[in-house]
Protein backbone atom coordinates (compact mmCIF):
# COMPACT_ATOMS: atom_id res chain seq x y z
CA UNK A 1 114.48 104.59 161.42
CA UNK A 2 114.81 100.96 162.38
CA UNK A 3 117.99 98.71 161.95
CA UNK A 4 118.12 98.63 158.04
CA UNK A 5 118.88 95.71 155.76
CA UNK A 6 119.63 96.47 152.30
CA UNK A 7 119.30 93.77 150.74
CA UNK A 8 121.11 92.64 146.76
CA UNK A 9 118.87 89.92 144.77
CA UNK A 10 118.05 89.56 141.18
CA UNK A 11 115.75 92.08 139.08
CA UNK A 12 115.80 89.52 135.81
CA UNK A 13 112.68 88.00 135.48
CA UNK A 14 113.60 84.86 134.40
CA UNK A 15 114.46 83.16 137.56
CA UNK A 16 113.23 80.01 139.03
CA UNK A 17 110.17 80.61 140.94
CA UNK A 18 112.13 79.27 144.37
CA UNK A 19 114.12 82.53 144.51
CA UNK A 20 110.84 84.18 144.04
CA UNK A 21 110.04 82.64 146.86
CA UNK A 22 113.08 82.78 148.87
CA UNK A 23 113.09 86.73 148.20
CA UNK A 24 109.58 86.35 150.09
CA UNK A 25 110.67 84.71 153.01
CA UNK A 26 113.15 87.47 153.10
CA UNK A 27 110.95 90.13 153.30
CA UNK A 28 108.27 88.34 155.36
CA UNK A 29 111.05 87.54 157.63
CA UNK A 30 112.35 91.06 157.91
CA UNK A 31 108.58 92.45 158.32
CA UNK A 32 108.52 90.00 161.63
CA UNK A 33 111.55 91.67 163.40
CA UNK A 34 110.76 94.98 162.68
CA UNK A 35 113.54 95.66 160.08
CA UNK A 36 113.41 98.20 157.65
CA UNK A 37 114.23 96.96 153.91
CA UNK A 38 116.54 98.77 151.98
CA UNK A 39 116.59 97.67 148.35
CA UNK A 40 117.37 98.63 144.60
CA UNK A 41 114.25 100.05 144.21
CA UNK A 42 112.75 97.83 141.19
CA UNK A 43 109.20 96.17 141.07
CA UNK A 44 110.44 92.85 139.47
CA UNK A 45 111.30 89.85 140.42
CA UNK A 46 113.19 89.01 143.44
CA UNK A 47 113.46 92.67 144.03
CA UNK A 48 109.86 93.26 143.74
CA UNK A 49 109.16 90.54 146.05
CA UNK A 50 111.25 90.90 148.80
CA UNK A 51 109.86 94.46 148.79
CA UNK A 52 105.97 93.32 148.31
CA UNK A 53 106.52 90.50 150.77
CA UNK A 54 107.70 93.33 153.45
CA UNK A 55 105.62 95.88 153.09
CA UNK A 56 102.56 92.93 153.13
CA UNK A 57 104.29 91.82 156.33
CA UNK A 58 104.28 95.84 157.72
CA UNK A 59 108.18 96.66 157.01
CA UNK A 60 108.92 100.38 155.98
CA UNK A 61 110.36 99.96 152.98
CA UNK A 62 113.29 102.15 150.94
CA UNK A 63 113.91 101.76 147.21
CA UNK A 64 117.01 103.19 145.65
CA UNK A 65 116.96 103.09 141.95
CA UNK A 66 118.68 104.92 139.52
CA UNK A 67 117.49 107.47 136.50
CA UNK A 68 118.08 104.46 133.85
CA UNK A 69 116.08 102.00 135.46
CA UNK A 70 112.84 104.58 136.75
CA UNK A 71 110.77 102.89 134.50
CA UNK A 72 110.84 100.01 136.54
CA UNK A 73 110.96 101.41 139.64
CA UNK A 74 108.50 100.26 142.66
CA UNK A 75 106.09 102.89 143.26
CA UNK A 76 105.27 101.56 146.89
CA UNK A 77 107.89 101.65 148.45
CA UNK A 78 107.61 104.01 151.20
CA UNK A 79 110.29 105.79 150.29
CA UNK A 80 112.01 105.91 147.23
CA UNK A 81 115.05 107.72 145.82
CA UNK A 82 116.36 108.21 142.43
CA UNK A 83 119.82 109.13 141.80
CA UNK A 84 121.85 109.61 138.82
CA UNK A 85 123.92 106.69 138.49
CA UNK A 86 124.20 103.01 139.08
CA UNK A 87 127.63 104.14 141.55
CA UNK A 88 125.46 106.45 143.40
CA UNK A 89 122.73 104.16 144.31
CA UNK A 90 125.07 101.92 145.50
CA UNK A 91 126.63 104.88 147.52
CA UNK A 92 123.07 105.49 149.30
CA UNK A 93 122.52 102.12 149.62
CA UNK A 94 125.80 101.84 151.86
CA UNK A 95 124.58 104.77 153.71
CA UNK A 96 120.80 103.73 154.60
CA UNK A 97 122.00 100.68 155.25
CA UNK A 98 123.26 99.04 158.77
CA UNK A 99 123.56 95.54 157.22
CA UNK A 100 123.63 94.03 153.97
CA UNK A 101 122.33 90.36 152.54
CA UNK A 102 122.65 88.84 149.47
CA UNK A 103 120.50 86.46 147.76
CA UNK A 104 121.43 84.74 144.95
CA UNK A 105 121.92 86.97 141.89
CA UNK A 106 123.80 88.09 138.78
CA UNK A 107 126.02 90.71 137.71
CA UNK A 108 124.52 93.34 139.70
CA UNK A 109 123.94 91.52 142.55
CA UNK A 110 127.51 90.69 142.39
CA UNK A 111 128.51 94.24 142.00
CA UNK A 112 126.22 95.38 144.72
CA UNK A 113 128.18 92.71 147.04
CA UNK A 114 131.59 93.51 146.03
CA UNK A 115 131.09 97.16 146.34
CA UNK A 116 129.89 96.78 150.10
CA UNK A 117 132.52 94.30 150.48
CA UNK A 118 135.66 96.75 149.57
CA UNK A 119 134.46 99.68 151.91
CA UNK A 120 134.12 97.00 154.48
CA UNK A 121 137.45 96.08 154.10
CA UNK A 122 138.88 100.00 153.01
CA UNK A 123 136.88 101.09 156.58
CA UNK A 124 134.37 102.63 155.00
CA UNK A 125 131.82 100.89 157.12
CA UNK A 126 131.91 98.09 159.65
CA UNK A 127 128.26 96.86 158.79
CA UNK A 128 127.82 93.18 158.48
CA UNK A 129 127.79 91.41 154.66
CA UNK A 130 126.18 88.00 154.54
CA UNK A 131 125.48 85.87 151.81
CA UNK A 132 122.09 83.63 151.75
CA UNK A 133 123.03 80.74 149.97
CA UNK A 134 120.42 77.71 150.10
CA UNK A 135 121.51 75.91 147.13
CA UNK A 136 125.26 76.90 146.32
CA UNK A 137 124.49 79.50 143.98
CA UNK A 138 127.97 81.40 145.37
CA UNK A 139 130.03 78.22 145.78
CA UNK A 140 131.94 78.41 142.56
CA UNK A 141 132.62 82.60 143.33
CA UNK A 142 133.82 81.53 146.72
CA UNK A 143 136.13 78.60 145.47
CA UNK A 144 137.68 81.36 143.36
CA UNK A 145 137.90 83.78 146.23
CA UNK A 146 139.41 81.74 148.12
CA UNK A 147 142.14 80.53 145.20
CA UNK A 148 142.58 84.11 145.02
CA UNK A 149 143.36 84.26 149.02
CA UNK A 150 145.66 81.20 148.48
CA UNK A 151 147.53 83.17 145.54
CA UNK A 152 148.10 85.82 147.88
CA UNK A 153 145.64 88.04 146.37
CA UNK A 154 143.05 88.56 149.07
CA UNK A 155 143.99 88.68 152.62
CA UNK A 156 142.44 85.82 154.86
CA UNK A 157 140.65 88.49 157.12
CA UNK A 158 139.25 90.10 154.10
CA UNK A 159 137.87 86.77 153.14
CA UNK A 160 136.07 86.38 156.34
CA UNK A 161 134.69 89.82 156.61
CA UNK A 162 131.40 88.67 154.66
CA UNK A 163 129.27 85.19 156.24
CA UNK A 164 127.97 82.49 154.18
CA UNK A 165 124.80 80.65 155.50
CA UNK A 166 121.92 78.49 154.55
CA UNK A 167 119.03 79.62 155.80
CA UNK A 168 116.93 82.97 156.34
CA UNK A 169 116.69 82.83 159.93
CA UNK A 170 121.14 82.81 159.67
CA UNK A 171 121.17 85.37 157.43
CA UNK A 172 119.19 87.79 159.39
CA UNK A 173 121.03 86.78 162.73
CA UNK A 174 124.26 86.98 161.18
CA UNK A 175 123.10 90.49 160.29
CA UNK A 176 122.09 91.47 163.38
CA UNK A 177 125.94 90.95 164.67
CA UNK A 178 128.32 93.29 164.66
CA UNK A 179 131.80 92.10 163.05
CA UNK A 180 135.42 93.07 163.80
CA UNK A 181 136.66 95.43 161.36
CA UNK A 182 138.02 93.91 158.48
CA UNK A 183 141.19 96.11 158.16
């Protein structure tokens, strides 16, 4: 298999229409370097167009959903795999995955990120975490990170063991490279 993003995004459908379209520059993006998506496995909306946007742009792609949410699971993808829990499609997310990008999401987006983010900095993996932020959607999470670092809560390495950027083309570089491990 190709180097594998999995990327986290939103499955509510009422989002703006610009993540919409920022979870299609993703996937077009992805398509162009060859990248294999990795994703939650849903049809709807960022997570079903990241996905539709890859696979349009020629990406293999892998959906990971689990038993409660099969109904709304995206029967293209080229592979997909159901498992029996929320916690164990994250688990085989980790493990298909050699990086991991978030767009901007809720709850289970944030889940999805934290999860990747403590085996990161447990050693579980080394694989790169980076957050796509265009419009400060994470700001106010990483003002209260970094309170939380300042508190004494969460090491300074452990803060800087996921990248925040801007722009797709960052994100997908900064996935590309390899970071020190976080521990």
């Amino acid at each position: 298999m190709t180097f594998a993003v999995c990327v986290f995004c939103s499955a509510s459908e009422s989002v703006d229409p610009r993540y919409l379209k920022l979870a299609e520059e993703v996937g077009t993006a992805l398509a162009a370097r060859g990248w294999t998506l990795v994703s939650g496995g849903e049809h709807v909306s960022m997570m079903g167009a990241v996905a539709a946007a890859a696979r349009a742009g020629g990406a293999q792609t892998v959906g990971i959903v689990s038993n409660s949410l099969l109904y709304r699971a995206d029967r293209d993808c080229d592979r997909l795999i159901v498992t029996s829990s929320v916690a164990a499609r994250k688990q085989q997310m980790t493990v298909a995955a050699d990086a991991f990008l978030a767009l901007p999401g809720g709850l289970g987006t944030c889940d999805e990120i934290f999860s990747a983010w403590t085996e990161r900095v447990v050693g579980a993996h080394a694989k790169p975490i980076v957050l796509l932020d265009p419009d400060d959607h994470f700001g106010g999470l990483l003002d209260w990170l970094a309170d939380a670092g300042a508190r004494g809560f969460v090491r300074e390495h452990y803060l800087t063991a996921v990248r925040h950027v801007r722009s797709v083309a960052d994100a997908l570089d900064s996935c590309a490279q390899r970071l020190p491990a976080a521990t």
